[in-house]
N, C-alpha and C. Protein backbone atom coordinates (compact mmCIF):
# COMPACT_ATOMS: atom_id res chain seq x y z
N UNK A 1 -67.36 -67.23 29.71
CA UNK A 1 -66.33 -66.33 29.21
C UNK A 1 -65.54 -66.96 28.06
N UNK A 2 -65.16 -68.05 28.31
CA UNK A 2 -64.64 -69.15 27.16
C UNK A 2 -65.40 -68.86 25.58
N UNK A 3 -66.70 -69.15 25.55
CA UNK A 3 -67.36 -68.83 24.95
C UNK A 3 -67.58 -67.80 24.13
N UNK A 4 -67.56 -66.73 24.62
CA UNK A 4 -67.25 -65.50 24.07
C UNK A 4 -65.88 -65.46 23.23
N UNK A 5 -64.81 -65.99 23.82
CA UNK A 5 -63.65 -65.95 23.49
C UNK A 5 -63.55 -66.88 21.83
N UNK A 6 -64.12 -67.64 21.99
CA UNK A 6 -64.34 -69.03 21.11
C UNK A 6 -65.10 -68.19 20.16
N UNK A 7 -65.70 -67.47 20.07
CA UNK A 7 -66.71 -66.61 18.81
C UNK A 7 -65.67 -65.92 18.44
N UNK A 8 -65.38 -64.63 18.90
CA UNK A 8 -63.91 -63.98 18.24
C UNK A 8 -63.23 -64.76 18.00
N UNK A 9 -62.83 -65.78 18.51
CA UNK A 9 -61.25 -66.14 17.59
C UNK A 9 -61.76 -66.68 16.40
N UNK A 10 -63.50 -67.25 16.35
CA UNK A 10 -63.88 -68.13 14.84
C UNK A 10 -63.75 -66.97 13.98
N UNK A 11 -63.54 -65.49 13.93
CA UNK A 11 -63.72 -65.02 13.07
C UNK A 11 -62.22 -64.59 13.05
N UNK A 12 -61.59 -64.63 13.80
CA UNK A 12 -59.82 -63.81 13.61
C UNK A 12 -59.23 -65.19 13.13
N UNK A 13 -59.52 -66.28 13.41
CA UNK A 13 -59.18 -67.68 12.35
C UNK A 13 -59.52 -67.88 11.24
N UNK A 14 -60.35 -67.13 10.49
CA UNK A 14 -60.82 -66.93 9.42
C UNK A 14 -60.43 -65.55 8.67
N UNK A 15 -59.50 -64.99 9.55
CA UNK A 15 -58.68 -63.29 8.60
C UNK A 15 -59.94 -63.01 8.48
N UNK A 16 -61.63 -62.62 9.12
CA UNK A 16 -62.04 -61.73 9.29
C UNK A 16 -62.11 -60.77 10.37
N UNK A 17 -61.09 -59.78 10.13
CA UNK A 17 -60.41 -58.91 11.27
C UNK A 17 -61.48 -57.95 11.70
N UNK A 18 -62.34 -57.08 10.71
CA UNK A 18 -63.56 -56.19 10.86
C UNK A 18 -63.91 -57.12 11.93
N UNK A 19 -64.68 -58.21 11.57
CA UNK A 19 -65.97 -58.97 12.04
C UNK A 19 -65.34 -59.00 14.00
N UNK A 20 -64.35 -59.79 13.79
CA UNK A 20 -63.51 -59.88 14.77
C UNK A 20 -63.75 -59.02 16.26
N UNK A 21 -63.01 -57.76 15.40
CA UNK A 21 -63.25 -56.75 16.16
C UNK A 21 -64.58 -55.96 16.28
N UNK A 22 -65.15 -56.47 15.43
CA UNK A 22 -66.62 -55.69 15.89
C UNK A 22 -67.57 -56.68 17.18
N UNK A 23 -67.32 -57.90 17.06
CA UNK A 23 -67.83 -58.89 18.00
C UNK A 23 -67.69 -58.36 19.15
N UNK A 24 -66.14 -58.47 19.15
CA UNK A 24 -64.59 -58.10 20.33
C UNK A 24 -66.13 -56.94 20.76
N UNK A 25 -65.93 -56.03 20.07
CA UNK A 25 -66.44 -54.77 21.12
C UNK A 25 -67.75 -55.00 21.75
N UNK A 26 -68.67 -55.78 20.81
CA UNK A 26 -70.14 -56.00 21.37
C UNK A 26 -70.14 -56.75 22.89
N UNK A 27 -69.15 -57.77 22.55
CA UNK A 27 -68.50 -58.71 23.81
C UNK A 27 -68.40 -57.50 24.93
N UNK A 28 -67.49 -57.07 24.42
CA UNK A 28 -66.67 -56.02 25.90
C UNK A 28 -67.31 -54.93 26.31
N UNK A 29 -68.22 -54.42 25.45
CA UNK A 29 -69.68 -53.60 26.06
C UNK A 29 -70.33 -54.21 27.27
N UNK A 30 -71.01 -55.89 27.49
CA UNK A 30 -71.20 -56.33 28.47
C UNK A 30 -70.38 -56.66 29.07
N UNK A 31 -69.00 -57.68 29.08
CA UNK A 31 -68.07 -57.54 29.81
C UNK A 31 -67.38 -56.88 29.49
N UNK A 32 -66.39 -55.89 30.46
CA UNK A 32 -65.70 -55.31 29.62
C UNK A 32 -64.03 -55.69 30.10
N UNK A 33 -64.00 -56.29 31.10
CA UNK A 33 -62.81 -57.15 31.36
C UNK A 33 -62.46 -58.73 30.97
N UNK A 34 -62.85 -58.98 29.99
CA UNK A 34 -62.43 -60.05 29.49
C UNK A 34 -61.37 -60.06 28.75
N UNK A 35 -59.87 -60.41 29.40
CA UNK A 35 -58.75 -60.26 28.63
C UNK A 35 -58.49 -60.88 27.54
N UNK A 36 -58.84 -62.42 27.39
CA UNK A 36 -58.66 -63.22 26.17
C UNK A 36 -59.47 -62.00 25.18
N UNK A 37 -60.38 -61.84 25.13
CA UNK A 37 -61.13 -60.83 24.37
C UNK A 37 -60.44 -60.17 24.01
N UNK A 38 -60.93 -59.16 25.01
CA UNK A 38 -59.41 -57.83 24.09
C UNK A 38 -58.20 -57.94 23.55
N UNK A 39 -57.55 -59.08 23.85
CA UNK A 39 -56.20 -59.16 23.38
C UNK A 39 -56.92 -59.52 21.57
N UNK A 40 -57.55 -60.75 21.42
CA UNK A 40 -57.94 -60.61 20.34
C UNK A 40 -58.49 -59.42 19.92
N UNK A 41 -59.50 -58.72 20.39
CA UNK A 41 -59.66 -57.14 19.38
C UNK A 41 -58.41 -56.45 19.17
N UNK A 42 -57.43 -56.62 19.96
CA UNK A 42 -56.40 -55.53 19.92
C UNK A 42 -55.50 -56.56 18.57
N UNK A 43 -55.08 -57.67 18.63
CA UNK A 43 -54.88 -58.38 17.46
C UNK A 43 -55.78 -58.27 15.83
N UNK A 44 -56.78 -58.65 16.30
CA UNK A 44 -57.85 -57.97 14.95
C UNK A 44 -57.53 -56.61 14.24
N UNK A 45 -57.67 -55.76 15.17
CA UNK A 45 -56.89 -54.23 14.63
C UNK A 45 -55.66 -54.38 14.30
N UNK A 46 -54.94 -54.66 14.92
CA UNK A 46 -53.49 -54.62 14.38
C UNK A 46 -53.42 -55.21 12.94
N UNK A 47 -54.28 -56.43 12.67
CA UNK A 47 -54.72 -57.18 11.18
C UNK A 47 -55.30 -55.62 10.41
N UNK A 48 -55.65 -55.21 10.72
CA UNK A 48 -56.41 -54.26 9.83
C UNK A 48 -55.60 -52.95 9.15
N UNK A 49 -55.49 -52.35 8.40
CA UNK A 49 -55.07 -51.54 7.81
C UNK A 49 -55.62 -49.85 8.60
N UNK A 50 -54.72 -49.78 9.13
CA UNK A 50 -54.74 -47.89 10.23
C UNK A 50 -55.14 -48.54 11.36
N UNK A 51 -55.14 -50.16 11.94
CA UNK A 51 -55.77 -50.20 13.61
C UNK A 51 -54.76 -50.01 14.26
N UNK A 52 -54.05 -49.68 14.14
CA UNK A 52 -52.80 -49.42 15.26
C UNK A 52 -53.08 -48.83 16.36
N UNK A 53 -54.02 -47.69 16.47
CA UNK A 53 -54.28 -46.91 16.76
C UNK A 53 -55.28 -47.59 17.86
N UNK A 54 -56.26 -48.29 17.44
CA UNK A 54 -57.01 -49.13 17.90
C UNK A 54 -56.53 -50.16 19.13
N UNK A 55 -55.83 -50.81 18.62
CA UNK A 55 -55.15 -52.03 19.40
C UNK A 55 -54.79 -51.43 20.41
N UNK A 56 -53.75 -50.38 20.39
CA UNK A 56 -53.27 -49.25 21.62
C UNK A 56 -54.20 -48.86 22.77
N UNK A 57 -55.36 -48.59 22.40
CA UNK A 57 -56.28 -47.53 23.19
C UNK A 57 -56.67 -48.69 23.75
N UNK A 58 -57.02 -49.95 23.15
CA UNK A 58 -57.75 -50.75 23.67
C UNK A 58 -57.52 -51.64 24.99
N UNK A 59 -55.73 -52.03 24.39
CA UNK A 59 -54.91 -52.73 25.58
C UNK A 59 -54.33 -51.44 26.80
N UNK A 60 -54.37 -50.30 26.38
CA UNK A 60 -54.52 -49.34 27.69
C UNK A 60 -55.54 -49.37 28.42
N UNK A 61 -56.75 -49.17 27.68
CA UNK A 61 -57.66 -48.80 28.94
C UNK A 61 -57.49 -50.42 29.69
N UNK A 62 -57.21 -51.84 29.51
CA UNK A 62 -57.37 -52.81 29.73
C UNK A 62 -56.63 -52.17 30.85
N UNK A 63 -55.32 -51.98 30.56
CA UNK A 63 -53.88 -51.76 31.75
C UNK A 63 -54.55 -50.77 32.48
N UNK A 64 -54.87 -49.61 31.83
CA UNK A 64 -55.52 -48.81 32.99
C UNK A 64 -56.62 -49.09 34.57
N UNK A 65 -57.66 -50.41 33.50
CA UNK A 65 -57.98 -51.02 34.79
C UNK A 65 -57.83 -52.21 35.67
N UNK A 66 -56.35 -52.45 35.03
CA UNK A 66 -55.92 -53.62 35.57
C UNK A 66 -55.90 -54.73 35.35
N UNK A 67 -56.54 -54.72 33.97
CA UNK A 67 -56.87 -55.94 33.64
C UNK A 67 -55.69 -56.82 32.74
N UNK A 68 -55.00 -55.87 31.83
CA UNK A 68 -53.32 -56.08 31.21
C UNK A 68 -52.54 -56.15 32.08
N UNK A 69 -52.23 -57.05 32.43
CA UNK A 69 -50.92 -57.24 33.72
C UNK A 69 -49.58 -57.96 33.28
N UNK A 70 -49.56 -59.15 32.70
CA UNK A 70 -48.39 -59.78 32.39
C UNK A 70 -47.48 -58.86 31.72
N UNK A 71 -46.37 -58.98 32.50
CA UNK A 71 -44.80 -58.67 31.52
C UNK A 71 -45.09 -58.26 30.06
N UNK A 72 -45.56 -59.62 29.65
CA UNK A 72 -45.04 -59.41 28.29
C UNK A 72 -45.96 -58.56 27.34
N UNK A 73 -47.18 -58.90 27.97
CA UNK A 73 -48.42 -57.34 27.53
C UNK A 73 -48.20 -56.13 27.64
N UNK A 74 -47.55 -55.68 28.57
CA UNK A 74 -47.33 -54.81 28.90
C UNK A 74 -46.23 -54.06 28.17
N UNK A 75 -45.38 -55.33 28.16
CA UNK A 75 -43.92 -54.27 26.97
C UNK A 75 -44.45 -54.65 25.36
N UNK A 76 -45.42 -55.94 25.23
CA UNK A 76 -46.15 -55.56 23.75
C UNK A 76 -46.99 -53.85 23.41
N UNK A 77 -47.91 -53.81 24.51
CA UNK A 77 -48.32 -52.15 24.20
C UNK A 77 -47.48 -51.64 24.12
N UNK A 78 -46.50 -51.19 24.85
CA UNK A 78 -45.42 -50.41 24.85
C UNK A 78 -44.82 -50.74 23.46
N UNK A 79 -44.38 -51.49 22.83
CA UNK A 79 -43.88 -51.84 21.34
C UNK A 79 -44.82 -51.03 20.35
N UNK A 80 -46.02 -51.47 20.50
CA UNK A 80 -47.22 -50.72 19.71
C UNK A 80 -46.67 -49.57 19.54
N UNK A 81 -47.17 -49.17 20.69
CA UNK A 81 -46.78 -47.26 21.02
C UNK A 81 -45.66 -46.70 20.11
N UNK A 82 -44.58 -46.95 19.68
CA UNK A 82 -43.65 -46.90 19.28
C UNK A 82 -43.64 -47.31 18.26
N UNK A 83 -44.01 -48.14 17.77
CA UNK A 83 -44.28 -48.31 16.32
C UNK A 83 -45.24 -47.29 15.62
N UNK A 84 -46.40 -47.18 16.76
CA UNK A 84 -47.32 -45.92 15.98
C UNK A 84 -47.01 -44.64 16.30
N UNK A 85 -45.52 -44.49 16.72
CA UNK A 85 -44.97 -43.61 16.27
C UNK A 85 -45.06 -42.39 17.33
N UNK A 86 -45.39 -43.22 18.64
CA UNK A 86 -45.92 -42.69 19.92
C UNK A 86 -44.81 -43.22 20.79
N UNK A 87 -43.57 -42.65 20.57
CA UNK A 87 -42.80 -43.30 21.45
C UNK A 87 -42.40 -42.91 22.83
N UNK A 88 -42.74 -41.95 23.08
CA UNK A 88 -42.76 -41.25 24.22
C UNK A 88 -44.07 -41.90 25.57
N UNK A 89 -45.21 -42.54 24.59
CA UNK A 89 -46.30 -43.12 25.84
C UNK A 89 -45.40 -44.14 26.01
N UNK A 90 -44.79 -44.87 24.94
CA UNK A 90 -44.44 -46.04 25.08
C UNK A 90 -42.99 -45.92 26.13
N UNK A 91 -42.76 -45.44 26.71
CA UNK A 91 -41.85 -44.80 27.58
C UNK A 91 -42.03 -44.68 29.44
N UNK A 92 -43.42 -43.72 28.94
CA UNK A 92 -44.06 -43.55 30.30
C UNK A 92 -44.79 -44.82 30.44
N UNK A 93 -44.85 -45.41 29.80
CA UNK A 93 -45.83 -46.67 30.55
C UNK A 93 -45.10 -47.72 30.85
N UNK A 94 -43.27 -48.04 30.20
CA UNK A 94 -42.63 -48.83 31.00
C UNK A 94 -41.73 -48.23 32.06
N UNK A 95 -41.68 -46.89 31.78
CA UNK A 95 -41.20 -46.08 33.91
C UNK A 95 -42.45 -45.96 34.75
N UNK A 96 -43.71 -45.91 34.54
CA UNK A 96 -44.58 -46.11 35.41
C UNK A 96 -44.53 -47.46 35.65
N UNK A 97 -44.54 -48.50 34.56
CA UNK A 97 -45.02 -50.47 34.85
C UNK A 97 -43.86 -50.62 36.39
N UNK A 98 -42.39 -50.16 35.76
CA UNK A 98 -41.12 -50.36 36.27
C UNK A 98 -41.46 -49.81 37.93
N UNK A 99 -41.66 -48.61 38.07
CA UNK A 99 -42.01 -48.19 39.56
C UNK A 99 -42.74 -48.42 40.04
N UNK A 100 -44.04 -49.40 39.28
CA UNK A 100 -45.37 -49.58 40.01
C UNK A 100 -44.80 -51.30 41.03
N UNK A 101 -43.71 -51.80 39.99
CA UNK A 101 -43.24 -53.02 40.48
C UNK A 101 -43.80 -54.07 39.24
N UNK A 102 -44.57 -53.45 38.34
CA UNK A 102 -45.54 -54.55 37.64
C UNK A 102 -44.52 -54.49 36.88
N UNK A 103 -43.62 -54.38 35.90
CA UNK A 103 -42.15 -55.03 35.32
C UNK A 103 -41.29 -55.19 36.13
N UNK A 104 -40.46 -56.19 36.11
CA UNK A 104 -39.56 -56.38 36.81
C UNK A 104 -37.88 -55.91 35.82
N UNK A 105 -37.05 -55.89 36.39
CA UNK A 105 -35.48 -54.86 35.46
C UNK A 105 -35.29 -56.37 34.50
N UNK A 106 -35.14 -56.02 33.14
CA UNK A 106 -34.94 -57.24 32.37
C UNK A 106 -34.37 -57.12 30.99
N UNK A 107 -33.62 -57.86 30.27
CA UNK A 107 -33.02 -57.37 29.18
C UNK A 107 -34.53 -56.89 28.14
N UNK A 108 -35.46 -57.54 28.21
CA UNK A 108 -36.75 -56.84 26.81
C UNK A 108 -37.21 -55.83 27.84
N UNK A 109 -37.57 -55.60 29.18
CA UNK A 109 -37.95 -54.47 30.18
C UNK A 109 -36.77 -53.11 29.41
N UNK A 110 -35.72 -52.99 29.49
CA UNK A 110 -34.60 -52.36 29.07
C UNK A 110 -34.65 -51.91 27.66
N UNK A 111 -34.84 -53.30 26.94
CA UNK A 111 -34.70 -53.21 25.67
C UNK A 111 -36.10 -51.94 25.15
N UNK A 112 -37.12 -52.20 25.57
CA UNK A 112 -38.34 -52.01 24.82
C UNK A 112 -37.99 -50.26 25.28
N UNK A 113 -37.78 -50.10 26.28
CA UNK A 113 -37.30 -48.46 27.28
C UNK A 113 -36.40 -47.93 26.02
N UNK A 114 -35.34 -48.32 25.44
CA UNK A 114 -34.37 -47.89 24.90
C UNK A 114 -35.08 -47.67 23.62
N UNK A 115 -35.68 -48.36 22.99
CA UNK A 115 -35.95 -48.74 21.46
C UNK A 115 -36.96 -47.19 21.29
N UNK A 116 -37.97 -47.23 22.69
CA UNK A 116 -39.23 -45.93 22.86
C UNK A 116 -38.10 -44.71 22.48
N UNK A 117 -37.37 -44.66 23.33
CA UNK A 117 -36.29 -43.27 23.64
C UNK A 117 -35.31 -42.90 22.55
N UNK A 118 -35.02 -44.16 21.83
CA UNK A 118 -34.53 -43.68 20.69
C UNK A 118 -35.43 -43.40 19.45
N UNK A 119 -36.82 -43.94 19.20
CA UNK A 119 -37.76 -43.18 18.60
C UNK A 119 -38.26 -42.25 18.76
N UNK A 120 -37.81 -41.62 20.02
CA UNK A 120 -38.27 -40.64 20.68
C UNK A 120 -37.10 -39.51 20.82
N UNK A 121 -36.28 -39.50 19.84
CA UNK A 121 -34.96 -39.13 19.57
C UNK A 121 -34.40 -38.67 20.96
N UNK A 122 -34.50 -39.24 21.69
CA UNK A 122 -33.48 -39.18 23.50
C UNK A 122 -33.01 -40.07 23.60
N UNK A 123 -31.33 -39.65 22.09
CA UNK A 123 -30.25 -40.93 22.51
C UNK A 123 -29.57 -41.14 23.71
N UNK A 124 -29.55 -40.19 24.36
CA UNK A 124 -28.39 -40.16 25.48
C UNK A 124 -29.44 -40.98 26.25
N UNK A 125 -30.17 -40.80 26.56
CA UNK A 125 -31.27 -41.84 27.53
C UNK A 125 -31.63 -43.26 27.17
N UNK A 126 -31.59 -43.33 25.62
CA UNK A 126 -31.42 -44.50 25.19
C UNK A 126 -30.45 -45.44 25.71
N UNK A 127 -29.31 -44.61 25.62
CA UNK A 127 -28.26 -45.22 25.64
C UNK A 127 -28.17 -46.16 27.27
N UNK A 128 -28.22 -45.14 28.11
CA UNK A 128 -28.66 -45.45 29.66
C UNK A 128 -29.74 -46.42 29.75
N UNK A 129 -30.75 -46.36 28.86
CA UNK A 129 -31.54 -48.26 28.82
C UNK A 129 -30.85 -48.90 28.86
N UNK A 130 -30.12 -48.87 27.27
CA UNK A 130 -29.60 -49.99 26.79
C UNK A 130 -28.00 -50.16 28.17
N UNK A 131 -28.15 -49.57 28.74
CA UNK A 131 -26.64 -49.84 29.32
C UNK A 131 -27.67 -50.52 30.68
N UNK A 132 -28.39 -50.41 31.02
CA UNK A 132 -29.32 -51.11 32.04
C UNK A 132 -29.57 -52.52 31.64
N UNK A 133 -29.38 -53.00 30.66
CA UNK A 133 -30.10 -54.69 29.75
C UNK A 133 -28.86 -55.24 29.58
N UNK A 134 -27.57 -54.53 29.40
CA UNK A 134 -26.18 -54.85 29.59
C UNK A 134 -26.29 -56.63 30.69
N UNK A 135 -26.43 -56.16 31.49
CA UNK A 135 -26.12 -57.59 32.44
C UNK A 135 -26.93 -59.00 32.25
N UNK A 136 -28.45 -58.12 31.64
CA UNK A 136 -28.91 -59.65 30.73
C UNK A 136 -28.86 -60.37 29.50
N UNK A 137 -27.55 -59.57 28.78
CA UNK A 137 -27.55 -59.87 27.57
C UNK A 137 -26.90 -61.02 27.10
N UNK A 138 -27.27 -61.67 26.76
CA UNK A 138 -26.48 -63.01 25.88
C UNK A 138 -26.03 -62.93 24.76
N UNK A 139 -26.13 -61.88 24.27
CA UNK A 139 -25.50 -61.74 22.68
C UNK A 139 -24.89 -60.25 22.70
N UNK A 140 -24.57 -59.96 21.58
CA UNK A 140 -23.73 -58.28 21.39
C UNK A 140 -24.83 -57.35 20.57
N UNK A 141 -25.93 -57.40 20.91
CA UNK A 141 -27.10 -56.79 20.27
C UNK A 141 -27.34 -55.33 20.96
N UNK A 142 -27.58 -55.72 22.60
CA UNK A 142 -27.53 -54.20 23.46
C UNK A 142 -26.55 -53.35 23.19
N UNK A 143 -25.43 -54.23 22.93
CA UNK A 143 -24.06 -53.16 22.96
C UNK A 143 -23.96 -52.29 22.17
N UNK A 144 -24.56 -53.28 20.76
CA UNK A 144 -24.69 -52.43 19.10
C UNK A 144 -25.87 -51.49 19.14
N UNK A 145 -26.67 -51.81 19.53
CA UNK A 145 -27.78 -50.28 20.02
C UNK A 145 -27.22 -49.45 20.98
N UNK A 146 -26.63 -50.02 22.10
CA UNK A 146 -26.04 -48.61 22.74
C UNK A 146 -25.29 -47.91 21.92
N UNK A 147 -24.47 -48.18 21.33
CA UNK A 147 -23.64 -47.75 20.43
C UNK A 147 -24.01 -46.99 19.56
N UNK A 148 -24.91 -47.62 19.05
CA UNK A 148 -25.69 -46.77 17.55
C UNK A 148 -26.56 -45.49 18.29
N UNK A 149 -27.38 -45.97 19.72
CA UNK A 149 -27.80 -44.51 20.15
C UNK A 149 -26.69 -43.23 20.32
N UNK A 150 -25.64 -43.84 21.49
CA UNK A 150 -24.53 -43.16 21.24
C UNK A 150 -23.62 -42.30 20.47
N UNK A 151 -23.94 -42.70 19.05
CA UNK A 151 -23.71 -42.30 17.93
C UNK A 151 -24.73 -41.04 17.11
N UNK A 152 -25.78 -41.49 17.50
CA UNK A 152 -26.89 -40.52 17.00
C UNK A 152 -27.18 -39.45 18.21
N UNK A 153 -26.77 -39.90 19.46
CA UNK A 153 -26.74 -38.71 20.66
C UNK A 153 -25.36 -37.66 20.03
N UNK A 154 -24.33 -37.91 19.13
CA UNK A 154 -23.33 -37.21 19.06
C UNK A 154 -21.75 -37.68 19.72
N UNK A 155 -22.27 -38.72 20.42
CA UNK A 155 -20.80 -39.16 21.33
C UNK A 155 -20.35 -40.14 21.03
N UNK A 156 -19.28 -39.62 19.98
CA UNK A 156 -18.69 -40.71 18.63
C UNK A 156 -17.53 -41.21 19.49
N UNK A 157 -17.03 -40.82 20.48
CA UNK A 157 -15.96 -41.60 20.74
C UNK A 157 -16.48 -42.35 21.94
């Protein structure tokens, strides 16, 4: 499995992102749970010009079968989502991660919820993230997004 892994990255170490991801898929045709893998195809696309789209589908179906599990994968797709302008999956997949138990309540768990919902123009819900990440915050960053959702929900005072 190493091995496999060690071929894709010779070509995503070399900024050939096509090649990359075309390996990535030949790879994941026979296996198709090899996470080091996919994370690189889903990286390769993201290198590429319109893979956004790509990277997304790819690290879902991973999550779909279980194979995307860590925290921080999990609120990276979710970031994706939302960047490609899909902020609403990127939503349902950290209130499903959140109830499944597979996120745990956390200032980026919170954060990434709020950031979906306000791309997803549902400030008032935003706001209720960001007031959830409140207790892990170390800086005045949540406050200034609650605020700014707050503001764009209409509730200036």
């Amino acid at each position: 499995d190493s091995m496999y892994q060690l071929i894709v990255q010779s070509f995503y170490d070399r900024e050939l992102w096509a090649e990359a991801a075309a390996e990535a898929e030949a790879i994941l045709a026979k296996k198709p749970d090899l996470l080091a893998v996919i994370k690189l195809q889903a990286q390769a696309y993201l290198e590429m010009e319109g893979g956004e789209s790509k990277a997304a589908a790819a690290l879902q179906g991973a999550y779909d079968r279980g194979v995307l599990s860590s925290e921080n994968d999990i609120r990276h797709l979710a970031s994706i989502y939302s960047y490609i302008e899909r902020p609403m999956d990127a939503v349902t997949l950290i209130n499903n991660a959140v109830a499944a138990n597979k996120l745990k309540p956390s200032l980026d768990t919170y954060k990434v919820l709020g950031d979906g919902l306000r791309y997803g123009d549902k400030y008032l819900e935003a706001a209720e993230a960001y007031a959830k990440a409140e207790p892990f915050a170390k800086n005045g960053e949540i406050l200034y997004l609650k605020a700014l959702a707050l503001y764009e929900g209409g509730k200036y005072p």
